[in-house]
C-alpha atoms as a PDB file:
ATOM      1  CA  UNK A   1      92.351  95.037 130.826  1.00  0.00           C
ATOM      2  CA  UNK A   2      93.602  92.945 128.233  1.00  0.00           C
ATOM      3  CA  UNK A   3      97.618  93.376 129.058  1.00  0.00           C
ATOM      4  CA  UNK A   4      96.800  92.705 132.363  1.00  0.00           C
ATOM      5  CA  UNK A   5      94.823  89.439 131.827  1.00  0.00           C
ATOM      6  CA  UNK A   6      97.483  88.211 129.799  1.00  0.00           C
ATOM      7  CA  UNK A   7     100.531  88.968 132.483  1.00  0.00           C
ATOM      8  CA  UNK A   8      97.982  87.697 135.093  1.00  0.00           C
ATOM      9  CA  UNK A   9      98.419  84.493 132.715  1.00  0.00           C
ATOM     10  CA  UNK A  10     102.109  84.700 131.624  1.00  0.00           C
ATOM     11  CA  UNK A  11     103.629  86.028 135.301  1.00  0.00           C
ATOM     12  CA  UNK A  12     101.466  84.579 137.848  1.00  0.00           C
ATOM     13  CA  UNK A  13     102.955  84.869 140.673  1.00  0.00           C
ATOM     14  CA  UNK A  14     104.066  88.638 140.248  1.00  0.00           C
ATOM     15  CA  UNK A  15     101.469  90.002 137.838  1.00  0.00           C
ATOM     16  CA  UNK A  16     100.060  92.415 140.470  1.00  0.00           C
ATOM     17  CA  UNK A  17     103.583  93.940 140.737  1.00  0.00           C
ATOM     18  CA  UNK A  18     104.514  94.603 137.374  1.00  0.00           C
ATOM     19  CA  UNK A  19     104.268  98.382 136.390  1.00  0.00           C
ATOM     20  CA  UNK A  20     105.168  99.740 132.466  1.00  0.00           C
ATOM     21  CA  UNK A  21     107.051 102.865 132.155  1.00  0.00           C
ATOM     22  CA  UNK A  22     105.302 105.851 130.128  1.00  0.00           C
ATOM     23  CA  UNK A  23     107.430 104.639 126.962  1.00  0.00           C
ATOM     24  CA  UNK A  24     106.504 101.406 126.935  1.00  0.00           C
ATOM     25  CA  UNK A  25     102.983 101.825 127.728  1.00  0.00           C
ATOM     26  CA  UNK A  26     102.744 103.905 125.186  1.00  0.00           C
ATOM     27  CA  UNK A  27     103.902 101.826 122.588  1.00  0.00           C
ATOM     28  CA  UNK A  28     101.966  98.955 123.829  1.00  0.00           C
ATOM     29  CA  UNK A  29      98.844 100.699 122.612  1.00  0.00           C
ATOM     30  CA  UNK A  30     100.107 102.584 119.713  1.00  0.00           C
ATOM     31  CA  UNK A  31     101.495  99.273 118.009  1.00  0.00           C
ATOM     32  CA  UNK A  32      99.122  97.846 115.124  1.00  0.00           C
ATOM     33  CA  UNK A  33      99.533  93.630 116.841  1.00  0.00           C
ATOM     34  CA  UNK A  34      99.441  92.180 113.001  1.00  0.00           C
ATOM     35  CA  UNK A  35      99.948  88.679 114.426  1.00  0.00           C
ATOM     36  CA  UNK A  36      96.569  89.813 116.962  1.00  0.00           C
ATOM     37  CA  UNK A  37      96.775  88.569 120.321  1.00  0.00           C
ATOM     38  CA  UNK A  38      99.233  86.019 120.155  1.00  0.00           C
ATOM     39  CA  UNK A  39     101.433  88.594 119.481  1.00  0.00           C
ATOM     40  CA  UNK A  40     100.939  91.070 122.517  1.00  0.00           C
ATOM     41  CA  UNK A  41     101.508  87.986 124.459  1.00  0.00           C
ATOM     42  CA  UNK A  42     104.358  86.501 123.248  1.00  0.00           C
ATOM     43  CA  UNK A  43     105.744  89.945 123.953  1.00  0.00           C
ATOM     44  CA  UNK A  44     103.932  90.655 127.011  1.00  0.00           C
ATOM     45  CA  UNK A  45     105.851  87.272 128.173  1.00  0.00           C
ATOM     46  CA  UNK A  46     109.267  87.782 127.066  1.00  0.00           C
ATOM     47  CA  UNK A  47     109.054  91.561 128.686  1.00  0.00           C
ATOM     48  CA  UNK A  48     108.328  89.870 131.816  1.00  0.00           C
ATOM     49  CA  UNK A  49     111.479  88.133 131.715  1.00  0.00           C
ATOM     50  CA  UNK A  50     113.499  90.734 130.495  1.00  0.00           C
ATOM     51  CA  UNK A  51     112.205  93.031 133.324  1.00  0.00           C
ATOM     52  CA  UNK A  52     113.414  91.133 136.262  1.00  0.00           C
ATOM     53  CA  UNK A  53     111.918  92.847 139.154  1.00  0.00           C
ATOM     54  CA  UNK A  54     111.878  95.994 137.260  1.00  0.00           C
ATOM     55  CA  UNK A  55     109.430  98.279 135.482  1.00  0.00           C
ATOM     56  CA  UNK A  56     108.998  97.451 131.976  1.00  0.00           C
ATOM     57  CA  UNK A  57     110.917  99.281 129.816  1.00  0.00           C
ATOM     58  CA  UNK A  58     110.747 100.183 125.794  1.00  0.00           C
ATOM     59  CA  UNK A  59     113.281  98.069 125.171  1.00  0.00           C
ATOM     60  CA  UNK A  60     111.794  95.173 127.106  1.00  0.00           C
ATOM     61  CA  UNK A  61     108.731  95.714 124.862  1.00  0.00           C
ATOM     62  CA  UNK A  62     110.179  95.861 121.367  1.00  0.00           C
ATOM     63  CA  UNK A  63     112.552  92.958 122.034  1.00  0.00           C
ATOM     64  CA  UNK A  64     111.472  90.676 119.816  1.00  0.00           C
ATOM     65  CA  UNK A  65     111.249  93.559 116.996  1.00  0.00           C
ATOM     66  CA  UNK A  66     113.644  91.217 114.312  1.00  0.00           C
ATOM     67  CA  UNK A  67     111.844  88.400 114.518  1.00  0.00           C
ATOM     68  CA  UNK A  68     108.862  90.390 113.755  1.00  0.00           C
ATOM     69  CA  UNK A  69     110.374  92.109 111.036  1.00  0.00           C
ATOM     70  CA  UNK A  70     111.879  88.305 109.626  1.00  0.00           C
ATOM     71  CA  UNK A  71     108.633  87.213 109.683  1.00  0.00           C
ATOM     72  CA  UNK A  72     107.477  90.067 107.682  1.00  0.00           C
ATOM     73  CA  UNK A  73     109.607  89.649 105.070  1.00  0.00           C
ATOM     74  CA  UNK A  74     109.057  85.794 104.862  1.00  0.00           C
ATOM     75  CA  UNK A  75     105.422  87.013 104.473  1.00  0.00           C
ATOM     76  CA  UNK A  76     106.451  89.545 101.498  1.00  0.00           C
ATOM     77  CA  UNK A  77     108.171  86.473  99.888  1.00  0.00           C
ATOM     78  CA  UNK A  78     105.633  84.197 100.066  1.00  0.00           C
ATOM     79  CA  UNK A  79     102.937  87.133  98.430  1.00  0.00           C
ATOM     80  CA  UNK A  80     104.888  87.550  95.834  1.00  0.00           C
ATOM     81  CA  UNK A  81     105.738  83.537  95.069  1.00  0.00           C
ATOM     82  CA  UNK A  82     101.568  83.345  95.403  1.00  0.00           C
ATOM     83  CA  UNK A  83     101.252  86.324  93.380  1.00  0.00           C
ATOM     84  CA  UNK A  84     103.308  85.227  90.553  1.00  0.00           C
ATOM     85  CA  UNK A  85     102.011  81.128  90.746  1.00  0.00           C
ATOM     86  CA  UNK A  86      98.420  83.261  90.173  1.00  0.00           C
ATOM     87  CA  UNK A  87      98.972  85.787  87.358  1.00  0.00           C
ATOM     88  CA  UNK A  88     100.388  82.840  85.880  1.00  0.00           C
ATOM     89  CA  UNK A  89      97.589  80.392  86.394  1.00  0.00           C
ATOM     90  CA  UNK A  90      95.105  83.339  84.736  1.00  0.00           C
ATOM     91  CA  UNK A  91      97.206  83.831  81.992  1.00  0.00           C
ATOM     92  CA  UNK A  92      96.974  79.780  81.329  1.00  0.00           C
ATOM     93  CA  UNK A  93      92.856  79.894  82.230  1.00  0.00           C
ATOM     94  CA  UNK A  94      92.181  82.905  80.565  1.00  0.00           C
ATOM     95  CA  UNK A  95      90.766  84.847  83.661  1.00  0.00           C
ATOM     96  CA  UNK A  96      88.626  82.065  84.426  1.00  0.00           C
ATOM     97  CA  UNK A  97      88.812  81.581  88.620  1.00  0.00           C
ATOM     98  CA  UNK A  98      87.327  78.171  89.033  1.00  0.00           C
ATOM     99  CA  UNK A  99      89.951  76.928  86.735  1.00  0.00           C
ATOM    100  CA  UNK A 100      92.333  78.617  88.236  1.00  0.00           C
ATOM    101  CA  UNK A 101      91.286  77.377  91.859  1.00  0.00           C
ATOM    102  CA  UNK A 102      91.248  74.020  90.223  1.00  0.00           C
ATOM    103  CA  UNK A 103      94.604  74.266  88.565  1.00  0.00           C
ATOM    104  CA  UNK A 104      96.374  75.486  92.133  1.00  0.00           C
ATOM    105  CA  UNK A 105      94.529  73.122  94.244  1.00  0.00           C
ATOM    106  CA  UNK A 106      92.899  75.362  95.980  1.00  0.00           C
ATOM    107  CA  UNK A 107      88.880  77.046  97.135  1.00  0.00           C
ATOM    108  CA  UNK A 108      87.400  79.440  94.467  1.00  0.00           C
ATOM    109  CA  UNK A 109      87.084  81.962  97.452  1.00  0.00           C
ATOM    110  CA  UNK A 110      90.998  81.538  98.326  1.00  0.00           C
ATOM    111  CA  UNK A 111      91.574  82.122  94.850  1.00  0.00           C
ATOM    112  CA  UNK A 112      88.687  85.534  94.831  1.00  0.00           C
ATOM    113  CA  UNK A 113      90.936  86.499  98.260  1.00  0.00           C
ATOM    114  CA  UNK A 114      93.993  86.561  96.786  1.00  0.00           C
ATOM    115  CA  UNK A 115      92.655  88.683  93.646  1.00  0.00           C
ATOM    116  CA  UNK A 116      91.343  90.971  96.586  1.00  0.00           C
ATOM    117  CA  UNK A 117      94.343  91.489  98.283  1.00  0.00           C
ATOM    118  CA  UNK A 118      97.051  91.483  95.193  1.00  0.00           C
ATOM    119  CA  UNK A 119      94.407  94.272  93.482  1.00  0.00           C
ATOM    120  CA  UNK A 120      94.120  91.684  90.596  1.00  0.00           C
ATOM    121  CA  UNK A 121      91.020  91.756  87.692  1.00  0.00           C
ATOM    122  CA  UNK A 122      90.759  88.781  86.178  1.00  0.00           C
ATOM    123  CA  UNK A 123      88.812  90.246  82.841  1.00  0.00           C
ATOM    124  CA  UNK A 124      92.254  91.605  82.558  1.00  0.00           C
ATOM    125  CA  UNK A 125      93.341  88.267  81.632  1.00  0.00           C
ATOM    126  CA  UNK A 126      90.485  87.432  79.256  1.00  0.00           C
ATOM    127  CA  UNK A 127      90.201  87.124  75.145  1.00  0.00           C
ATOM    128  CA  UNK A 128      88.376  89.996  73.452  1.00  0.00           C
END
């Protein structure tokens, strides 16, 4: 229902007409969408295009596969600048994750995220 609110959106004057082969389809719904909805139809869009007056095909579908992959990797880069910029920051603050939000300019929860997601303990960083 979704696809087809989006292409009813995207490709409105031949929405009704599009069909997916099995392939595509399947990958469709088997793909994980990291970037959500804006995503599906930014893809949804360009395999539109790409389709002509066609069925839409695999390769119609994962078109825009390098971007997603560049983007990826910009993402890894910037986690591990962030990363780094906050085991350094604890180090300095001795675990302590108010003064580290204060030091980096950011929210105490950002900060408590971050710790989440990089699988950090902050008593590591603390005096005995």
């Amino acid at each position: 229902m979704l696809v087809a609110a989006l292409l009813r959106r995207e490709a409105t004057g031949r929405a009704q007409s599009i069909a997916f082969t099995r392939e595509a389809a399947r990958w469709l719904v088997g793909h994980t969408w990291p970037l959500n909805i804006r995503e599906l139809e930014q893809c949804l869009s360009l395999a539109a295009v790409l389709a002509g007056s066609g069925p839409i095909d695999i390769d119609h579908v994962t078109a825009s596969g390098p971007t997603r992959i560049a983007s990826q990797g910009r993402r890894a880069l910037d986690d591990s600048a962030t990363r780094a910029r906050l085991v350094e920051h604890l180090r300095a603050e001795h675990g302590n994750v108010a003064a580290v939000a204060r030091a980096m300019g950011k929210a105490r929860m950002q900060v408590q995220r971050w710790l989440k997601r990089f699988h950090i303990d902050p008593d590591a960083f603390r005096e005995p």
